[in-house]
Protein backbone atom coordinates (compact mmCIF):
# COMPACT_ATOMS: atom_id res chain seq x y z
CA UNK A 1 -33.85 -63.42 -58.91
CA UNK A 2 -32.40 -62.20 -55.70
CA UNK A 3 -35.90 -61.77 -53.41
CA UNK A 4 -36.76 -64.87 -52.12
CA UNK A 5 -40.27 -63.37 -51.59
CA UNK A 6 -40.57 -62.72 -55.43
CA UNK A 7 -39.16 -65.66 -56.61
CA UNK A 8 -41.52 -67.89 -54.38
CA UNK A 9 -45.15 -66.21 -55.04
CA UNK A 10 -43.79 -67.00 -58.79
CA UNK A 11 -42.98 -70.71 -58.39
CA UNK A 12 -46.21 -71.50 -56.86
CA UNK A 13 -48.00 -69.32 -59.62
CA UNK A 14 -46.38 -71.71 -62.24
CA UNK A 15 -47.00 -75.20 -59.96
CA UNK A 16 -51.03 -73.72 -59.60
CA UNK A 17 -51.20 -72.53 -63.13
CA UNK A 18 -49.76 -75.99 -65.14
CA UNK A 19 -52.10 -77.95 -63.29
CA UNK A 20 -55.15 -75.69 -63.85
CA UNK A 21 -54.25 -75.37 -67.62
CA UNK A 22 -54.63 -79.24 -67.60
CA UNK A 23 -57.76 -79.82 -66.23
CA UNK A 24 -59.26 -76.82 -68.04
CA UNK A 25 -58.33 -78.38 -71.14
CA UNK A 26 -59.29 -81.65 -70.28
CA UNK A 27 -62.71 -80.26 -69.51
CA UNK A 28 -62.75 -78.15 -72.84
CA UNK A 29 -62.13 -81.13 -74.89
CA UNK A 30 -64.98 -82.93 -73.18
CA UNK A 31 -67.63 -80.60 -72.73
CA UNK A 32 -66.94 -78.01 -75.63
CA UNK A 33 -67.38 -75.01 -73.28
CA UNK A 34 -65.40 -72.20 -74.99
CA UNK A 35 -65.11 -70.32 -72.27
CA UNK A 36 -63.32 -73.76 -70.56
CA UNK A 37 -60.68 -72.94 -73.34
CA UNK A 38 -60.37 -69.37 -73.01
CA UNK A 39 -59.41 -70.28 -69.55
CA UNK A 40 -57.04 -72.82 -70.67
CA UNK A 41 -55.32 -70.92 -72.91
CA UNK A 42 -55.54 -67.85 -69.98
CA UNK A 43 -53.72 -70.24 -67.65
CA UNK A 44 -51.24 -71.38 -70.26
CA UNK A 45 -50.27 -68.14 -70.84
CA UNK A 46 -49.80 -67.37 -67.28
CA UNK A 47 -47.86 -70.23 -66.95
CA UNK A 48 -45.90 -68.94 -69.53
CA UNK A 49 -45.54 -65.69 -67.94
CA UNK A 50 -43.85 -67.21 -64.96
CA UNK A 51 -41.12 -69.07 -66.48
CA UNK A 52 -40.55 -65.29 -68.00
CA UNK A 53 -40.13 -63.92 -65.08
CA UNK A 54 -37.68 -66.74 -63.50
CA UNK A 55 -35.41 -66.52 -66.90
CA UNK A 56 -35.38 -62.76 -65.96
CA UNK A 57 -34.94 -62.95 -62.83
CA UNK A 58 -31.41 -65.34 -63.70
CA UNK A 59 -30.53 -63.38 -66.44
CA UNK A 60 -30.29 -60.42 -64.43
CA UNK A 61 -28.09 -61.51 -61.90
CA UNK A 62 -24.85 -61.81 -64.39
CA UNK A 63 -22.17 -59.65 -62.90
CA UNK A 64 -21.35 -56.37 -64.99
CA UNK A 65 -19.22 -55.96 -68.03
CA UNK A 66 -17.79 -53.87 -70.46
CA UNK A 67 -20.34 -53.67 -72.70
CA UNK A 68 -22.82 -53.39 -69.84
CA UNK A 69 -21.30 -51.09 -66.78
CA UNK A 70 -23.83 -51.06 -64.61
CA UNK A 71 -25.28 -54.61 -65.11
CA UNK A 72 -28.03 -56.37 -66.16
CA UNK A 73 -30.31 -55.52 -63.41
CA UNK A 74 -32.90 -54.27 -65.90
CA UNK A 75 -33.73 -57.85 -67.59
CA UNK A 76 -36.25 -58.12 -64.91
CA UNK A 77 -37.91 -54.91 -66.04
CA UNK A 78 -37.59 -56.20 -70.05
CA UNK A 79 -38.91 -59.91 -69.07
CA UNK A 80 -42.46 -58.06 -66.94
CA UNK A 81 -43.35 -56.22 -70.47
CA UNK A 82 -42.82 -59.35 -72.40
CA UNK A 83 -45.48 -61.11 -69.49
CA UNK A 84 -47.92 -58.38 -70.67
CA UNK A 85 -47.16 -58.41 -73.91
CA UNK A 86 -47.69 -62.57 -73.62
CA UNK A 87 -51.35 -61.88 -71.48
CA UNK A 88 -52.71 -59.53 -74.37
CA UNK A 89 -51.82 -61.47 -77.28
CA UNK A 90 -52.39 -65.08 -76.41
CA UNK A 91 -54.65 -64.78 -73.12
CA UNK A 92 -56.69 -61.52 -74.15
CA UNK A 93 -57.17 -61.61 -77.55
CA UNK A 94 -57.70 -64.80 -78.52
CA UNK A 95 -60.25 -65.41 -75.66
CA UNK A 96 -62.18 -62.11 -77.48
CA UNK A 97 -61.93 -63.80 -80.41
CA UNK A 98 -63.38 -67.67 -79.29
CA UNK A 99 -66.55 -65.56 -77.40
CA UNK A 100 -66.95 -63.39 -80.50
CA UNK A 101 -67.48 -66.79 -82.51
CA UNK A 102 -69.36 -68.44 -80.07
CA UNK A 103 -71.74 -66.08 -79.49
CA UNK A 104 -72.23 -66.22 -83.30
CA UNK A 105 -72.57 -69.78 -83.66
CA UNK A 106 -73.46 -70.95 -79.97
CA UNK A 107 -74.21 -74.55 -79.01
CA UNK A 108 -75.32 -76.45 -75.97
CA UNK A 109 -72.40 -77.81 -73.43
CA UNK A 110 -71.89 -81.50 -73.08
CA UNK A 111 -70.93 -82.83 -69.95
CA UNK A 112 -71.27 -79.64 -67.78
CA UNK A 113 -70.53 -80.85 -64.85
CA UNK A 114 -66.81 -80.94 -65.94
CA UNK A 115 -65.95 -77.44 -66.66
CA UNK A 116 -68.09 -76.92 -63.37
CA UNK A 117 -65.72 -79.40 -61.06
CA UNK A 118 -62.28 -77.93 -62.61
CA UNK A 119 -63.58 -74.39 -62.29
CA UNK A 120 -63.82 -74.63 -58.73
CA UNK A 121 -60.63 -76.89 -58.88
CA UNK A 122 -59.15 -73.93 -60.35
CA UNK A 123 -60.52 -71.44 -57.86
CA UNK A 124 -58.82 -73.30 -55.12
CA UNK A 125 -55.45 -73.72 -57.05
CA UNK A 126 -55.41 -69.57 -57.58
CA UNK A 127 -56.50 -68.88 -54.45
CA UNK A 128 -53.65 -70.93 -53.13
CA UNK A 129 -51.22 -69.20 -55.30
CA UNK A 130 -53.09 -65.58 -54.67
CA UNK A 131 -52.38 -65.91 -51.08
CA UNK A 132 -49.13 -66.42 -51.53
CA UNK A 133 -48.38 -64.05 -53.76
CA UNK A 134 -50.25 -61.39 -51.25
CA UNK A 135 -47.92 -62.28 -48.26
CA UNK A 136 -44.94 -62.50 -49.50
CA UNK A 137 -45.96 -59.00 -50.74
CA UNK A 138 -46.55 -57.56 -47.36
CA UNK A 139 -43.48 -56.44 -46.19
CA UNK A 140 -42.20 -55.11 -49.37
CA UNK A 141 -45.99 -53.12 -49.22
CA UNK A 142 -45.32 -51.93 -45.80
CA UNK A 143 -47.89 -48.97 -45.08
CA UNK A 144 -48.67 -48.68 -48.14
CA UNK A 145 -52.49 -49.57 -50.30
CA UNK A 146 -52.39 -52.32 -52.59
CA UNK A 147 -52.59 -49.93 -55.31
CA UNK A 148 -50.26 -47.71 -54.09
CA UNK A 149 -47.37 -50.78 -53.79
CA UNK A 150 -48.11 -52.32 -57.35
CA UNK A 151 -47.63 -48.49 -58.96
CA UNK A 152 -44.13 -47.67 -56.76
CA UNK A 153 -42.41 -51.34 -56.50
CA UNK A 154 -39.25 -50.99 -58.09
CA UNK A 155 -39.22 -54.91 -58.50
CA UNK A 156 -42.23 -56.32 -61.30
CA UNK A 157 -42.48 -60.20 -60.09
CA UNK A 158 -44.61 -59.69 -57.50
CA UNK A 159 -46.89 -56.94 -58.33
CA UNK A 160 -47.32 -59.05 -62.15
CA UNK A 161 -47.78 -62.25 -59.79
CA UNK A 162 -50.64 -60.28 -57.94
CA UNK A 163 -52.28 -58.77 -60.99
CA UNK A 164 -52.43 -62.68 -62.81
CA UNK A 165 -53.44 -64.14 -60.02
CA UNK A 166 -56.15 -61.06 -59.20
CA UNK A 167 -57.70 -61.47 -62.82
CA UNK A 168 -57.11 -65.44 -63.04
CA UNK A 169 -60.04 -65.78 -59.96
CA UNK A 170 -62.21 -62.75 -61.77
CA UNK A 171 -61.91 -64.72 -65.09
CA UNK A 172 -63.17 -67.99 -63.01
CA UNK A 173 -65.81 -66.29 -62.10
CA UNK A 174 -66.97 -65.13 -65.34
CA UNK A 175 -66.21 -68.78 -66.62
CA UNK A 176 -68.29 -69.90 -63.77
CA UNK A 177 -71.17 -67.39 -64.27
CA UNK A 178 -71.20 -68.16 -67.82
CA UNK A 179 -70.96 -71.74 -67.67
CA UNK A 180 -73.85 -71.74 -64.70
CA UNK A 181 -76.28 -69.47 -67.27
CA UNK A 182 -75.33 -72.05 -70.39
CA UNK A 183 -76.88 -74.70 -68.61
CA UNK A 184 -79.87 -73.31 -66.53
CA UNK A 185 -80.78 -71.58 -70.06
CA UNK A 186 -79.49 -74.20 -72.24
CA UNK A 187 -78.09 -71.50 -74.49
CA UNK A 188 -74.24 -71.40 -75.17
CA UNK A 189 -74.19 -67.63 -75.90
CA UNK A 190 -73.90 -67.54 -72.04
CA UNK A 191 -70.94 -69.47 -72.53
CA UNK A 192 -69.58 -67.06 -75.43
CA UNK A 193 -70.66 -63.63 -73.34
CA UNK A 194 -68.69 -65.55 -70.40
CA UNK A 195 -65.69 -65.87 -72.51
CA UNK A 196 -65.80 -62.32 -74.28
CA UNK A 197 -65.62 -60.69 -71.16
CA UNK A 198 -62.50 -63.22 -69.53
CA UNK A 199 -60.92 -61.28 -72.71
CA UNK A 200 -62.14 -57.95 -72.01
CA UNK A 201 -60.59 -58.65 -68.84
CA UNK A 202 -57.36 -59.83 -69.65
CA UNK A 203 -56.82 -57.11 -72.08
CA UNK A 204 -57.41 -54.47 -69.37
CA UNK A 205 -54.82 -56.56 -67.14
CA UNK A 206 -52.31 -56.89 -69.89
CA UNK A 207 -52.30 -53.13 -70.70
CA UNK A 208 -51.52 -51.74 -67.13
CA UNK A 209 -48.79 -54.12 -66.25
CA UNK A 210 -47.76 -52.67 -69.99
CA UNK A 211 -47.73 -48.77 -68.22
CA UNK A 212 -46.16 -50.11 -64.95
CA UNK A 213 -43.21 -52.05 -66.44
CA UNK A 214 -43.15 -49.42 -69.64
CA UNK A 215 -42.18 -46.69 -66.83
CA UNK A 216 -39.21 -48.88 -65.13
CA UNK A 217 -38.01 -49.65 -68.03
CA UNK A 218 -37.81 -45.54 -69.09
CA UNK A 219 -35.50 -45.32 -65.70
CA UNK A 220 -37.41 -44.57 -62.53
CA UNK A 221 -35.95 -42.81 -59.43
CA UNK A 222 -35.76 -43.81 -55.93
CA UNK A 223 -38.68 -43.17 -54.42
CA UNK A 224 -39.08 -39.91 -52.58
CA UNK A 225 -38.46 -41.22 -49.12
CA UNK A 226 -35.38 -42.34 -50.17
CA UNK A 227 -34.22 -39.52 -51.72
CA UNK A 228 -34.63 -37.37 -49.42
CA UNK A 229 -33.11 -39.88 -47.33
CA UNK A 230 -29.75 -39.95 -48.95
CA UNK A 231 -29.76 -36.43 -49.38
CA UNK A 232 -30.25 -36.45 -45.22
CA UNK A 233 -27.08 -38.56 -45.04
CA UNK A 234 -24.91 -37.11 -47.74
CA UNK A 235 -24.83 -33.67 -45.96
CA UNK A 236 -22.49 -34.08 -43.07
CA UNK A 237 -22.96 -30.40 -41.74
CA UNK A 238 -18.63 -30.32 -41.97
CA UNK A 239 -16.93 -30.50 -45.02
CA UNK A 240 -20.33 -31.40 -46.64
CA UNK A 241 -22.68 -28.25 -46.03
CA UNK A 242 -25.24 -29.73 -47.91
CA UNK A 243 -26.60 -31.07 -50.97
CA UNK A 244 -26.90 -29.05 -54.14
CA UNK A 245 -27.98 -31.04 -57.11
CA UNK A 246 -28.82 -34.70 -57.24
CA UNK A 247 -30.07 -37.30 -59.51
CA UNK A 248 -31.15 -41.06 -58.49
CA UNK A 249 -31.58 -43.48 -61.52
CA UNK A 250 -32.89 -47.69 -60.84
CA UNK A 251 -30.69 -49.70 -63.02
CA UNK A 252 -32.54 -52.62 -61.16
CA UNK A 253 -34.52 -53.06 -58.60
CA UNK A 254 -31.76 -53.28 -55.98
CA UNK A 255 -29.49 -51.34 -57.83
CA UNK A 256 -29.83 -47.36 -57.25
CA UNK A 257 -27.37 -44.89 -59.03
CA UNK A 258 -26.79 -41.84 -57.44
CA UNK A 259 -25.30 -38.61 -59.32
CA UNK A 260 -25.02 -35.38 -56.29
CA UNK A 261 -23.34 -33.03 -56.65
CA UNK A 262 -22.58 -31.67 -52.89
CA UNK A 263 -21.00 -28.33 -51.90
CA UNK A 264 -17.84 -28.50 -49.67
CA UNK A 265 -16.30 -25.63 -47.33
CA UNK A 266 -14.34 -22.81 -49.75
CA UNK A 267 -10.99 -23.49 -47.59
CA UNK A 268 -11.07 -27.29 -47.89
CA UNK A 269 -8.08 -29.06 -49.27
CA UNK A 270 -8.05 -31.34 -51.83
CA UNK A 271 -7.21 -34.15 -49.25
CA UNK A 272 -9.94 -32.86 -47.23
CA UNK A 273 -12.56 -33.23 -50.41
CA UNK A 274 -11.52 -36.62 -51.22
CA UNK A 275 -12.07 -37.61 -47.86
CA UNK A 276 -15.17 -36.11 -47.62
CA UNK A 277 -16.24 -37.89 -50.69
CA UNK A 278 -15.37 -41.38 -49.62
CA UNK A 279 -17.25 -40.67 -46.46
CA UNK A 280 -20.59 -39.74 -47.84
CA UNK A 281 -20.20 -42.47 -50.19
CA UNK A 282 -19.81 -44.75 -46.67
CA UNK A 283 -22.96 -43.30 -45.40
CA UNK A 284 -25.23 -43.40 -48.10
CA UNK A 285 -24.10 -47.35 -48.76
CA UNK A 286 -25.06 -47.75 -45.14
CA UNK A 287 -27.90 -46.34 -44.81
CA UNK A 288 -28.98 -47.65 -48.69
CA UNK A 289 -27.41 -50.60 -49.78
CA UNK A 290 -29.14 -50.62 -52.83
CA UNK A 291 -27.20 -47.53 -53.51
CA UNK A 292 -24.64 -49.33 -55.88
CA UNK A 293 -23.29 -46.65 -58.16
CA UNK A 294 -22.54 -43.31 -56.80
CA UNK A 295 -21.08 -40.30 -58.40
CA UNK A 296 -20.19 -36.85 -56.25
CA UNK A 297 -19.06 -34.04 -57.44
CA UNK A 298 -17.85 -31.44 -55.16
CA UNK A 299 -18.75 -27.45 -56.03
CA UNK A 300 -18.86 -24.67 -53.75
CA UNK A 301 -22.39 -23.39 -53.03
CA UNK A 302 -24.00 -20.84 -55.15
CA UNK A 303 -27.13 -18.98 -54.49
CA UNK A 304 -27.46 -18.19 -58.08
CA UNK A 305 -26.94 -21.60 -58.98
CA UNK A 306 -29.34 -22.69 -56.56
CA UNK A 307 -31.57 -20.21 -57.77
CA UNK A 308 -31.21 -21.19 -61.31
CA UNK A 309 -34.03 -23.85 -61.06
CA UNK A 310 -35.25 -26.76 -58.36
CA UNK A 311 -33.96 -30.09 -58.31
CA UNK A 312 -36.96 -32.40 -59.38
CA UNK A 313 -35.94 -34.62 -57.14
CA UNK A 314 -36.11 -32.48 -54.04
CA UNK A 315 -40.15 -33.05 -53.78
CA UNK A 316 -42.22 -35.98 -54.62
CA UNK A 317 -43.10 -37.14 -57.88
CA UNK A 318 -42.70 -40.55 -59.69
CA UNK A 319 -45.49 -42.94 -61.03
């Protein structure tokens, strides 16, 4: 994983996460409380999740190939789908399925004060590992909302780090909630509604990191600023009057392809092309370095052409 930024939030998710899957067990196993194994199995699974995203992270650094051109850059994206994939299956469903039953067949907890004490154990050990996640997210955020950076960031650690994290302390406290009413009430369908809704919960997180990482993996573009960065750049106002077509593909998240093609003065030689070709390629790397691949092809400017239909990626769009 090349961002230092990513790769940390997700080692101390997995440090926080082993150690709170643990003690939740522990407490399960003593007390009975289902929802202290929903959270269990929550936290193994986000454990789980974050060796995912380091394998990715690896695997996706492996220089390009022949049977792979442009790399492997998009392993990351692959590896953040399998994390929600992981969070719906084994965190979401089967904590829907362990309230379901014990709110059909509830019991009274044994030893509450143990799935009390790891709880807020646990709510420190997220908390720790939330706050970590949220600043080593706030220069890649930069001006933009919270929701805003998880829906554009190109790379999935930390915006998956953020959502597990978000929904781990929500799911405490449900747990916490439900564990509280078991024991004032001294009726475990407290303890079942508790867990039912961790589920509910974990479900809804699963399925939007599904969307997010479902979208890189169809190929994103740059994002608008960018584009019409590059196209800024490309354009030289010489041999290079300006930009006529262009496409930007992520084959990573630092990895950018960009397809233009650029109209060139009608009397310019074919020296003078290749030169100006080589130049905007100079710019655009300087100005982007994430701009890996780049493709120009040089036309002479039509008005019909241009007329023939917009570039989509001359105004914003994306996610």
């Amino acid at each position: 994983m090349s961002t230092s930024g990513g790769s940390k939030a997700v080692v101390a998710a997995l440090g926080s996460n082993v150690a709170i899957a643990v003690a939740k067990f522990v407490a399960w196993g003593i007390s009975g409380s289902s929802s202290m194994l929903a959270e269990g199995v929550h936290s193994l699974a986000d454990s789980g999740n974050q060796i995912l995203l380091l394998i990715g992270g690896r695997k996706a650094q492996r220089a390009a190939d022949e049977e792979h051109p442009f790399g492997y850059g998009r392993e990351r994206y692959i590896f953040g789908f399998l994390v929600s994939m992981v969070l719906f299956t084994i965190g979401g469903l089967f904590a829907v399925y362990e309230g379901v039953e014990k709110i059909s067949h509830p019991h009274p907890l044994d030893d509450w004060y143990w799935p009390l004490g790891v709880l807020l154990f646990a709510v420190c050990a997220e908390g720790y590992s939330f706050r970590t996640a949220v600043g080593e997210s706030r220069h890649a955020k930069g001006a933009q909302s919270w929701v805003g950076f998880i829906r554009t960031a190109k790379a999935p650690e930390l915006p998956v780090v953020l959502f597990e994290d978000f929904g781990a302390l929500i799911g405490l406290a449900l747990a916490l909630i439900g564990v509280v009413l078991s024991v004032v009430t001294h009726d475990g369908v407290w303890d079942g509604a508790g867990t039912l809704a961790i589920g509910v919960l974990l479900v809804c997180v699963a399925l939007v990191l599904a969307v997010e990482t479902k979208s890189l993996l169809l190929g994103e573009a740059a994002a608008p600023a960018v584009v019409a960065g590059i196209r800024k750049v490309l354009a030289d106002g010489d041999l290079v009057t300006r930009v006529i077509h262009m496409r930007t593909l992520h084959l990573g998240p630092e990895e950018l392809l960009v397809a233009a093609k650029i109209a060139v003065r009608p009397d310019a030689s074919a020296v003078d092309i290749a030169s100006a070709i080589n130049k905007a390629e100079a710019r655009v790397r300087a100005a982007y370095p994430v701009a890996r691949a780049i493709y120009l092809e040089p036309d002479i400017y039509s008005v019909a052409e241009a007329a023939a239909g917009p570039d989509p990626e001359a105004t914003p769009g994306g996610r």
